[in-house]
Protein backbone atom coordinates (compact mmCIF):
# COMPACT_ATOMS: atom_id res chain seq x y z
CA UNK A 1 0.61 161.30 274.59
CA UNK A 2 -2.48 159.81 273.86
CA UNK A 3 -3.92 163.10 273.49
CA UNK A 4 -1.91 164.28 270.81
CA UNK A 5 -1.92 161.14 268.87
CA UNK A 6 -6.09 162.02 268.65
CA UNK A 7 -5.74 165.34 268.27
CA UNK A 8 -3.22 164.64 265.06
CA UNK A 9 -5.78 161.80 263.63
CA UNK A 10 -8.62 164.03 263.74
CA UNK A 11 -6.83 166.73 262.24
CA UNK A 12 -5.67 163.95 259.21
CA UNK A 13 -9.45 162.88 258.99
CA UNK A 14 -10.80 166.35 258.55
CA UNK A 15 -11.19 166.29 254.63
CA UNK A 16 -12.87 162.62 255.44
CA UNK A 17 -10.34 161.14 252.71
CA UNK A 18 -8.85 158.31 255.26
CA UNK A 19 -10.28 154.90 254.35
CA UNK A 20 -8.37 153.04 256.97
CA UNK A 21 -4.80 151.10 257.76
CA UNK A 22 -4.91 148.23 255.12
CA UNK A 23 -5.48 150.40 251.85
CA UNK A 24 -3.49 153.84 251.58
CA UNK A 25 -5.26 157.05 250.29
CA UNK A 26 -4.43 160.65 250.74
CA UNK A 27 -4.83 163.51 252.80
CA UNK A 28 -3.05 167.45 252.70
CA UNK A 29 -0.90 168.42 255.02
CA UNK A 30 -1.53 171.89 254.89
CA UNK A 31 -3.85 171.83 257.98
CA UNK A 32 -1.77 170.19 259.77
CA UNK A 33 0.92 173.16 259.50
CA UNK A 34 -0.34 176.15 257.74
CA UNK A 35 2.39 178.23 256.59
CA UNK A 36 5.03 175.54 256.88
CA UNK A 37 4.55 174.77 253.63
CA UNK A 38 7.26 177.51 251.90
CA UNK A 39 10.93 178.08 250.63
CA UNK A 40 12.81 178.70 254.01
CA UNK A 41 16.32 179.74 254.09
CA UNK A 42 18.74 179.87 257.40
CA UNK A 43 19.47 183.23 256.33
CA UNK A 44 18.96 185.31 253.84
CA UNK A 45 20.15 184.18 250.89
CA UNK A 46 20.86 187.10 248.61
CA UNK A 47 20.52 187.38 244.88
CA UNK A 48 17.62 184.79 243.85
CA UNK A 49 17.64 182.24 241.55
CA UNK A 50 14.86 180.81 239.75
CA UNK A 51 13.71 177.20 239.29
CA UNK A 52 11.40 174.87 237.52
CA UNK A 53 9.49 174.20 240.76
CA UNK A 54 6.20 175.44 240.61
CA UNK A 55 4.53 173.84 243.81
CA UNK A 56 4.89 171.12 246.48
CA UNK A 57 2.12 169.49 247.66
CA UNK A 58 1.96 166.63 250.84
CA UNK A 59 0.18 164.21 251.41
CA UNK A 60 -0.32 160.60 253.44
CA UNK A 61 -0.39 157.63 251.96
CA UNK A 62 -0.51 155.42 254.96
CA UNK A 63 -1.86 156.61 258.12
CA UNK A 64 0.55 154.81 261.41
CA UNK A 65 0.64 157.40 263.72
CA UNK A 66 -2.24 156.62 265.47
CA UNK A 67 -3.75 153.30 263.97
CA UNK A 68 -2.41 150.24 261.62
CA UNK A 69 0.96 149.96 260.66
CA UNK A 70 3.97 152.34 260.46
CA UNK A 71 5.28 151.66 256.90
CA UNK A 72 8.99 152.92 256.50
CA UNK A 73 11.51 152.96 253.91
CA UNK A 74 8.78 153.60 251.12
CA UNK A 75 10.49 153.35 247.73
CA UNK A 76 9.11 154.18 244.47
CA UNK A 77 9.68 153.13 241.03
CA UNK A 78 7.59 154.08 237.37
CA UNK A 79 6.69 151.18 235.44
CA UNK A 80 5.56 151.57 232.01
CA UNK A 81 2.00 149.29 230.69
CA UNK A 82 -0.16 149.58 227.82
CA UNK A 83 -3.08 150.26 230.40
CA UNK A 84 -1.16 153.06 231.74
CA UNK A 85 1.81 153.39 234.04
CA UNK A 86 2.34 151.90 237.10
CA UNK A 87 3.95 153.32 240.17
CA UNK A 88 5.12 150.11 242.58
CA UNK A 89 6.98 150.56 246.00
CA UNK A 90 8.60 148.72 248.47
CA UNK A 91 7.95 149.60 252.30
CA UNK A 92 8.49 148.02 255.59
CA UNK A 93 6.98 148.45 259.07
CA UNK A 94 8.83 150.07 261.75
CA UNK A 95 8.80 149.37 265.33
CA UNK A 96 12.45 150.43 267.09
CA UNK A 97 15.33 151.75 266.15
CA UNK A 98 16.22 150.39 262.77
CA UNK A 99 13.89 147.12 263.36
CA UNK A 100 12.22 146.60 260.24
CA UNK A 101 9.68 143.91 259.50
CA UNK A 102 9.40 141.75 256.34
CA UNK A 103 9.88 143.96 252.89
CA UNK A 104 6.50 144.35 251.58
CA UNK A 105 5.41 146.06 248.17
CA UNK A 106 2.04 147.99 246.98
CA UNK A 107 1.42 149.44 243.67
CA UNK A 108 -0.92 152.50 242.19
CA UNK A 109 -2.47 152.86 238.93
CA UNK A 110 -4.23 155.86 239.38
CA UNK A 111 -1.03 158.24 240.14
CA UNK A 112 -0.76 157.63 243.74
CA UNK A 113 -4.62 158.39 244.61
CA UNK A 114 -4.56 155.40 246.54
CA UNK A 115 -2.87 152.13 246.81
CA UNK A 116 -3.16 148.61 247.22
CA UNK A 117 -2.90 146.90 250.70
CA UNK A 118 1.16 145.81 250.78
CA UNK A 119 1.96 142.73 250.14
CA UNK A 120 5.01 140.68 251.56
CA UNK A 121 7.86 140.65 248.92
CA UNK A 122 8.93 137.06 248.23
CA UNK A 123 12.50 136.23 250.34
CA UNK A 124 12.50 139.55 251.72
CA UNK A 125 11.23 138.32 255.33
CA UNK A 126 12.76 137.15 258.28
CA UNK A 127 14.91 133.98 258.76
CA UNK A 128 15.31 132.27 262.07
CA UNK A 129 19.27 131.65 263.12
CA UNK A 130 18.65 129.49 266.20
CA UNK A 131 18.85 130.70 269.96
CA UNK A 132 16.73 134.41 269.35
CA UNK A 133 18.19 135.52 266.25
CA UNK A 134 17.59 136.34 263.15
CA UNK A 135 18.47 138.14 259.55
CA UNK A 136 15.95 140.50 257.79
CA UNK A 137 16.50 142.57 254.57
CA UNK A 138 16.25 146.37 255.12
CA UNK A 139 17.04 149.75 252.85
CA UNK A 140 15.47 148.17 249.73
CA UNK A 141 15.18 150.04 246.28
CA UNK A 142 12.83 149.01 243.29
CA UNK A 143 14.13 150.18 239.33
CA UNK A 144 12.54 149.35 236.44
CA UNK A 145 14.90 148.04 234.26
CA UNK A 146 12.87 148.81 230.52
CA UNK A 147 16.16 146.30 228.74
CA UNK A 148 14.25 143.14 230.43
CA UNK A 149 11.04 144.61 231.43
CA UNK A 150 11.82 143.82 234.82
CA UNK A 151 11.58 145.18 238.11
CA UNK A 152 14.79 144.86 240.26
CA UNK A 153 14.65 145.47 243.68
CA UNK A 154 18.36 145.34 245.73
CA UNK A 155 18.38 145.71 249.37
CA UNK A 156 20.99 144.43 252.08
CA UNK A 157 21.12 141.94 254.96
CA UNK A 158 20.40 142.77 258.42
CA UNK A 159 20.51 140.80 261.74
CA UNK A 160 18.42 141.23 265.00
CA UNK A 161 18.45 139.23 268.63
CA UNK A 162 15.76 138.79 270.23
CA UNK A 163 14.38 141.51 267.87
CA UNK A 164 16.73 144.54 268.28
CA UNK A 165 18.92 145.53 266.04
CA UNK A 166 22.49 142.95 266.77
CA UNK A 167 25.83 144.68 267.85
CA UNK A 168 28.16 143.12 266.11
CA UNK A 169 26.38 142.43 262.72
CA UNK A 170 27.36 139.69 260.81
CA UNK A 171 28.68 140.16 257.44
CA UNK A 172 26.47 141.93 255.09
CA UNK A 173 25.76 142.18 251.32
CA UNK A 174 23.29 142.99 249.03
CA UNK A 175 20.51 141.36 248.33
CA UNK A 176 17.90 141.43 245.66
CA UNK A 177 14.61 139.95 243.78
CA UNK A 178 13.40 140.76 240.31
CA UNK A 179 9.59 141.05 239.30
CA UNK A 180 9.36 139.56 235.87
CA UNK A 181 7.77 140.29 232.80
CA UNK A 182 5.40 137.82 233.98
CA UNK A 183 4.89 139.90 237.13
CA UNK A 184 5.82 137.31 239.71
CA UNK A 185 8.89 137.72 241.80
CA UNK A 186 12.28 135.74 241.63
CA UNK A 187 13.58 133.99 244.53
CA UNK A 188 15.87 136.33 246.76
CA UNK A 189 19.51 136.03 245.68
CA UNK A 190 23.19 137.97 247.38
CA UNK A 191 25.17 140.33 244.94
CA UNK A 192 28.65 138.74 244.78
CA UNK A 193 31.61 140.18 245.28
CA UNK A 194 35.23 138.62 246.08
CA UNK A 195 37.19 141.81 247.30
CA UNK A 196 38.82 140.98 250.65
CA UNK A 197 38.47 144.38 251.74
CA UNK A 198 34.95 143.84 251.58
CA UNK A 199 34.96 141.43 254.20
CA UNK A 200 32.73 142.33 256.80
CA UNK A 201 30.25 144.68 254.64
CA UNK A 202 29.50 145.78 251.01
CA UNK A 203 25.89 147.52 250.68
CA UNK A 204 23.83 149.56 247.86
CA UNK A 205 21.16 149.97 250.62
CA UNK A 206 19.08 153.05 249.96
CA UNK A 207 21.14 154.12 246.65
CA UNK A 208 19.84 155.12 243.62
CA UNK A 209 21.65 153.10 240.98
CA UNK A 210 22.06 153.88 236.60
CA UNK A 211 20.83 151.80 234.30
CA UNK A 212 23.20 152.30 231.05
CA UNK A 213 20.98 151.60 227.30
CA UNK A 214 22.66 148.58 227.16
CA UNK A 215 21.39 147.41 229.98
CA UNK A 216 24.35 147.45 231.84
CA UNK A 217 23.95 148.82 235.85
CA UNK A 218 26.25 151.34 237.67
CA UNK A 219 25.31 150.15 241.46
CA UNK A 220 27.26 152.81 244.13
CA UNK A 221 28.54 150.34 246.90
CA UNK A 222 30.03 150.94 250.28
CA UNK A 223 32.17 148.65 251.32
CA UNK A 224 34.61 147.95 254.78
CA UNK A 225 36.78 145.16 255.91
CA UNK A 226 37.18 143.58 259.45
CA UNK A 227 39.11 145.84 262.16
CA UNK A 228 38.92 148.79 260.26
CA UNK A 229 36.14 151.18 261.42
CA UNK A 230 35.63 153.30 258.20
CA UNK A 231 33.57 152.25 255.21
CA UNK A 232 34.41 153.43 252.01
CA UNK A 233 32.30 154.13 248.21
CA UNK A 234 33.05 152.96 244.91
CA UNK A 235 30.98 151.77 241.65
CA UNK A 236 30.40 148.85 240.13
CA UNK A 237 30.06 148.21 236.42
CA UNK A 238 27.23 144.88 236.30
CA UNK A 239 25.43 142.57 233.82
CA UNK A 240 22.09 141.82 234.72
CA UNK A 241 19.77 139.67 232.10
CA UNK A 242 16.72 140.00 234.17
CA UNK A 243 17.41 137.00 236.66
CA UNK A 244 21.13 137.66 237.74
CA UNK A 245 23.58 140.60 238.68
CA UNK A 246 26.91 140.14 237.74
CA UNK A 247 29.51 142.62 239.08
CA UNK A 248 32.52 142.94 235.85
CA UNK A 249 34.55 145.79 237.12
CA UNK A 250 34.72 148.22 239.94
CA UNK A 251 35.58 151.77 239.72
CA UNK A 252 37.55 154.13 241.84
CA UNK A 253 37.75 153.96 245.56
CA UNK A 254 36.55 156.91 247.89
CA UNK A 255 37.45 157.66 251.23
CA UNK A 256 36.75 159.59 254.37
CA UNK A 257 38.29 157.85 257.62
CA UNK A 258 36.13 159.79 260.70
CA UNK A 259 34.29 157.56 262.73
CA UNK A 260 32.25 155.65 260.08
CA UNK A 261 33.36 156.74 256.59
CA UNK A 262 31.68 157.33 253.61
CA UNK A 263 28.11 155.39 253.84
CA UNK A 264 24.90 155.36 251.49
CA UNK A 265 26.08 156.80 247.86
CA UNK A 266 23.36 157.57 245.07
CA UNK A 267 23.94 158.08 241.38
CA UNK A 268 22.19 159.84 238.87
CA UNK A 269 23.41 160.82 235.14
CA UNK A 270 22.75 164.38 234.07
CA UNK A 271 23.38 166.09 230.11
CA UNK A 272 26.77 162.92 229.81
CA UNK A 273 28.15 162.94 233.39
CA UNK A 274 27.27 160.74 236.09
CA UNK A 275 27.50 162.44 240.23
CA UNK A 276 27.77 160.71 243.09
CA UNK A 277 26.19 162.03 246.60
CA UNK A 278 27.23 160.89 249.88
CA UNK A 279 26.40 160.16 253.09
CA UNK A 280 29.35 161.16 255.75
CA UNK A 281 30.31 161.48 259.65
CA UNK A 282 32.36 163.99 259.51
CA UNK A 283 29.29 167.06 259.87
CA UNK A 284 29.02 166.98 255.93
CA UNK A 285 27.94 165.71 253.10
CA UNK A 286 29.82 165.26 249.73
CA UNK A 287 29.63 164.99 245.80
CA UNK A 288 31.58 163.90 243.13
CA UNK A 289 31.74 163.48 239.26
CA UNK A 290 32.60 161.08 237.09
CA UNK A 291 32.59 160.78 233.09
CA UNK A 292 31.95 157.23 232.82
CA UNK A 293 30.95 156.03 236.08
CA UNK A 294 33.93 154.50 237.53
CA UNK A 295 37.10 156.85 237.51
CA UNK A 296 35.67 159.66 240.31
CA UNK A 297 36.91 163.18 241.19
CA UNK A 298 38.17 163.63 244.69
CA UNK A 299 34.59 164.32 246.88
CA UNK A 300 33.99 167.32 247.73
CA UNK A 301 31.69 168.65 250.58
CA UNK A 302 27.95 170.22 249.35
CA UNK A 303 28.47 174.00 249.60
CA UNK A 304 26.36 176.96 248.80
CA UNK A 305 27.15 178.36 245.48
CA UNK A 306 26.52 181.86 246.22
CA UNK A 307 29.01 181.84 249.44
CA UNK A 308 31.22 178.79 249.13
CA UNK A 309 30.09 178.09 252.60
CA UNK A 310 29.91 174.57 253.49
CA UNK A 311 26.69 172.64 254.61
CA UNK A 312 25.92 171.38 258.01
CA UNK A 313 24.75 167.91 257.15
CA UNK A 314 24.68 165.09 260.22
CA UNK A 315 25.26 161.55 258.83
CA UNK A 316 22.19 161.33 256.35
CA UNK A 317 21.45 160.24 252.69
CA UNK A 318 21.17 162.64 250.44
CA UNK A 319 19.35 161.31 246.67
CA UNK A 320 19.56 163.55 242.85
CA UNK A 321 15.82 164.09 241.26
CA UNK A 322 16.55 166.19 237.83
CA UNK A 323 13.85 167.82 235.66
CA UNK A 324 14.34 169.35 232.25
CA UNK A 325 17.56 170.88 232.23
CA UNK A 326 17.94 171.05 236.11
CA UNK A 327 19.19 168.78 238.40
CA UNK A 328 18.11 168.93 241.97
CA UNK A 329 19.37 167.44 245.85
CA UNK A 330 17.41 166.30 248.33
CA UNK A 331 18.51 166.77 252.24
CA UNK A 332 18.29 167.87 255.71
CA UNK A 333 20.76 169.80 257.44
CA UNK A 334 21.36 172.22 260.10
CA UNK A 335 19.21 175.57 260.54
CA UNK A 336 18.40 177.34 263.90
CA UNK A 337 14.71 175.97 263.37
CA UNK A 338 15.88 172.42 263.75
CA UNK A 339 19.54 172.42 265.64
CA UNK A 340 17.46 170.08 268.42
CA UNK A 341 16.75 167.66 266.14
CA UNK A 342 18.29 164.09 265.77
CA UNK A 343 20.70 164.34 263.36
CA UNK A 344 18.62 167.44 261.83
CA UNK A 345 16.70 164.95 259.96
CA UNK A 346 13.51 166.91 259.75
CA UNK A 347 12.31 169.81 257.62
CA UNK A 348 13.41 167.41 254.26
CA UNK A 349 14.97 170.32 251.66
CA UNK A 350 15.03 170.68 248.21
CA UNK A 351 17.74 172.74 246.16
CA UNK A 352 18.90 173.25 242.80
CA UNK A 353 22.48 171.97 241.87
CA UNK A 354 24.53 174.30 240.13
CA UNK A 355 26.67 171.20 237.77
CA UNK A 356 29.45 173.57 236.99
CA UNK A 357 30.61 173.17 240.38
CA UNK A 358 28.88 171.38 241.43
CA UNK A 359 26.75 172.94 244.81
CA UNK A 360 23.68 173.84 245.81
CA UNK A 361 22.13 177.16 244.63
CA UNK A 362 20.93 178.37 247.98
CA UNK A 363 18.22 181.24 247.02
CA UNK A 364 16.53 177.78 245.24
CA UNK A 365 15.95 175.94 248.16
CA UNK A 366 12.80 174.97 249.26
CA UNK A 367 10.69 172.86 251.77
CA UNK A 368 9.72 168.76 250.82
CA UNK A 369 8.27 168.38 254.09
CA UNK A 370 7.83 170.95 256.84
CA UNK A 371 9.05 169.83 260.20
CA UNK A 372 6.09 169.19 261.84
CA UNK A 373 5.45 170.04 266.41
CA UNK A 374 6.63 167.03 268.20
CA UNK A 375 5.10 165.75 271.37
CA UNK A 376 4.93 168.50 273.75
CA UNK A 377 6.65 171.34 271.32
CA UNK A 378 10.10 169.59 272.11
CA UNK A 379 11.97 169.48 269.04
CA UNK A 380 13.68 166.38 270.73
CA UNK A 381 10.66 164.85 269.93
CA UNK A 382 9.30 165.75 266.47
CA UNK A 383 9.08 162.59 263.50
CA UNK A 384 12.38 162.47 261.88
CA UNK A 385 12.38 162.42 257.77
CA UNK A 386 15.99 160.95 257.10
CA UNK A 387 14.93 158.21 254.95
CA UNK A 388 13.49 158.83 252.07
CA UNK A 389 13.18 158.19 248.13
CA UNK A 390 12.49 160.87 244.66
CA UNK A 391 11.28 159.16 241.58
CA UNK A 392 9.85 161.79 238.35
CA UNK A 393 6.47 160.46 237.40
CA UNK A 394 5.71 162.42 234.17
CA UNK A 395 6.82 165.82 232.88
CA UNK A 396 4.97 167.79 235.05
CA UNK A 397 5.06 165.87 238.59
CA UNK A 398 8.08 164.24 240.46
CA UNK A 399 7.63 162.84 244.02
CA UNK A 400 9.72 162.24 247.13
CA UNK A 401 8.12 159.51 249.61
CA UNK A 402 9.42 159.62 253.38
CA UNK A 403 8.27 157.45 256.44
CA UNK A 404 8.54 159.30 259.99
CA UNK A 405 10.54 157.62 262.08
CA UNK A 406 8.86 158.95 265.32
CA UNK A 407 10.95 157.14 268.57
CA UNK A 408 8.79 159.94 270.20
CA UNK A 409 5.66 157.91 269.66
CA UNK A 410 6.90 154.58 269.99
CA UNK A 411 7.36 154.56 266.12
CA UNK A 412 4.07 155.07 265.13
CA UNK A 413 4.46 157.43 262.05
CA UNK A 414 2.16 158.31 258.77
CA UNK A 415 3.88 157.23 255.37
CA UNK A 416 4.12 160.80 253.34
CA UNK A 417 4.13 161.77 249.53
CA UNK A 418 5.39 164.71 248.67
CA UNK A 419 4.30 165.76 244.97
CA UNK A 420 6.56 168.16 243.40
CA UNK A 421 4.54 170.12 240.50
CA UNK A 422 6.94 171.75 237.87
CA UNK A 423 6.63 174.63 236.14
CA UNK A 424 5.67 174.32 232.29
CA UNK A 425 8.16 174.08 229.83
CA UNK A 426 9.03 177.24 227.88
């Protein structure tokens, strides 16, 4: 194993652009997999159709397959400044399955060239509970919010013993911190929420969240109550003044009862309606509309548009990135290439939405991040690129960050950028 860890550093050191663990710059990924880096399609699709995608470009930010540390759950967010914009993200290390260290944050001013050494987030650490456990915050997203000039970054509660993930949690919520005009952080603070059958676990971890011009937030939440083994979605209408959420109504209530329900939702708004993609157990994914954020179609499962056929998806997020006048989904799911995968969670896709329906527009899907040999050519053991984050930078680049989560190599995986180059505007 130590072979192929050297043989993958010296292949991420050939353009000489790594400056080590503490500071991230950037290296291609093109020789890492030449040719990977394409539209693929499971089949063929038929009858193309364009999009505004030009090129996709990856790159590392963080180098933790071999040396320093594995950053994971890197999340992005553009912040405006009359020096320039600023891109800050949230990360956290990795070291078993779903054991995340303290939240930590880094910022570029130079459009992701390279990045300052992360920084721990204030209340976003660990906190002992007596007798080998503890809780940790995990699944954190930063927004600007331009109403307040304000950063706000929500995450959830997580517990460990003796540094595993615990089984049973406790009861969870959201959690959150807010970077202030002044550019120092606020004290960490719960989301609260008195709906009994919330009981046991309400969560925006992961979701992308809409900011109304008033100021006003439209958080996606899932939510489940003691003895009842599925989780369902909703929305939640909220204040926030810069220092506190305040949750003022909720919307309508989504379900799916196999196994685990309905789990990670994201929002975006797109030409006056607001969609809602979801994370399932039930072998798909599924999206639904809404006019005004809180009364929601029925959810329907992500289908091709040129077939109908439904999408193989295994319990994974899926998060909205829109351009112009497209809008866009971001996912894994099933092909022949990858059905040895965990939960198919690696090549990350790309795909235009068709909103009329809405589904994806199959002859318009292309590659994020090519699934890259695991250990041994077992595709058991490649890194897995399930968790993951879009934010548009300017008018002509968006990005998607990912960390590998690589059990394979002890969970020592490279932080990735993914810079999506569009196509000028006619």
């Amino acid at each position: 194993m130590s072979g192929w860890r050297e043989s993958q550093e010296r292949l991420l050191t050939r353009r000489g652009m790594l400056r080590g663990s503490s500071r991230g710059a950037l290296v291609s990924l093109a020789s890492l997999t030449p040719g990977l880096c394409r539209s693929t399609f499971a089949d063929d699709p038929g009858e193309k159709t364009e999009s505004l995608i030009e090129s996709i470009q990856q790159e590392v930010i963080f180098p933790g397959r071999s040396n320093g540390v594995s950053w994971f759950h890197p999340r992005a967010c553009l912040v405006p400044g009359a020096a320039g914009p600023e891109v800050l993200m949230t990360l956290q290390s990795i070291s078993g399955s779903d054991v995340f260290g303290p939240v930590h944050w880094t910022h570029s001013t130079d459009q992701g060239k390279t990045w300052s050494a992360p920084r721990p987030l204030t209340g976003l650490g660990r906190k002992s509970l007596g007798a080998n456990s503890e809780v940790g915050v995990c699944d954190v997203v930063p927004e600007y919010h331009p109403q307040t000039k304000s950063v706000l970054a929500i995450g959830h509660n997580v517990y460990y013993a003796s540094n595993v993930l615990a089984r049973p949690q406790g009861k969870r919520w959201p959690v959150y911190t807010v970077r202030g005009p002044d550019l120092s952080w606020s004290e960490a603070q719960p989301i609260e929420w008195d709906n009994p059958k919330a009981d046991e676990i309400f969560s925006c971890g992961c979701s992308q969240r809409l900011t109304r011009p008033n100021g006003d937030l439209v958080i996606p939440l899932t939510f489940g109550s003691r003895g009842i083994p599925h989780r369902s979605v909703t929305t939640a209408l909220c204040d926030f003044d810069g220092k506190t959420i305040r949750i003022r109504k909720t919307g309508t209530v989504l379900e799916n009862k196999v196994r685990r329900g309905l789990l990670e939702p994201s929002l975006i708004s797109f030409q006056g309606r607001d969609y809602l993609t979801i994370r399932a157990e039930d072998g798909r994914g599924y999206v639904s509309t809404s006019e005004d954020g809180l009364k929601w179609q029925a959810q329907k499962p992500w289908s091709w548009h040129e077939t109908g056929e439904p999408l193989e998806m295994s319990t994974t997020q899926q998060h909205w990135l829109s351009h112009a006048d497209e809008l866009y989904l971001v996912y894994n799911r099933r092909t022949e290439e990858n059905k040895d995968v965990i939960r198919w969670r690696a090549p990350l896709y790309i795909a235009k939405v068709d909103v009329s329906s809405p589904s994806l527009i199959r002859s318009t899907e292309k590659v994020v991040f090519p699934m890259l040999p695991g250990i041994g050519n077992d595709p058991k053991k490649v890194a897995l690129m399930g968790n993951f984050h879009p934010v548009t930078i300017s008018p002509q680049e968006s990005w998607v960050t990912v960390g590998e989560n690589f059990p394979a190599n002890q969970y020592r995986g490279n932080t990735l950028l993914a810079r999506i180059h569009w196509k000028p505007s006619s």
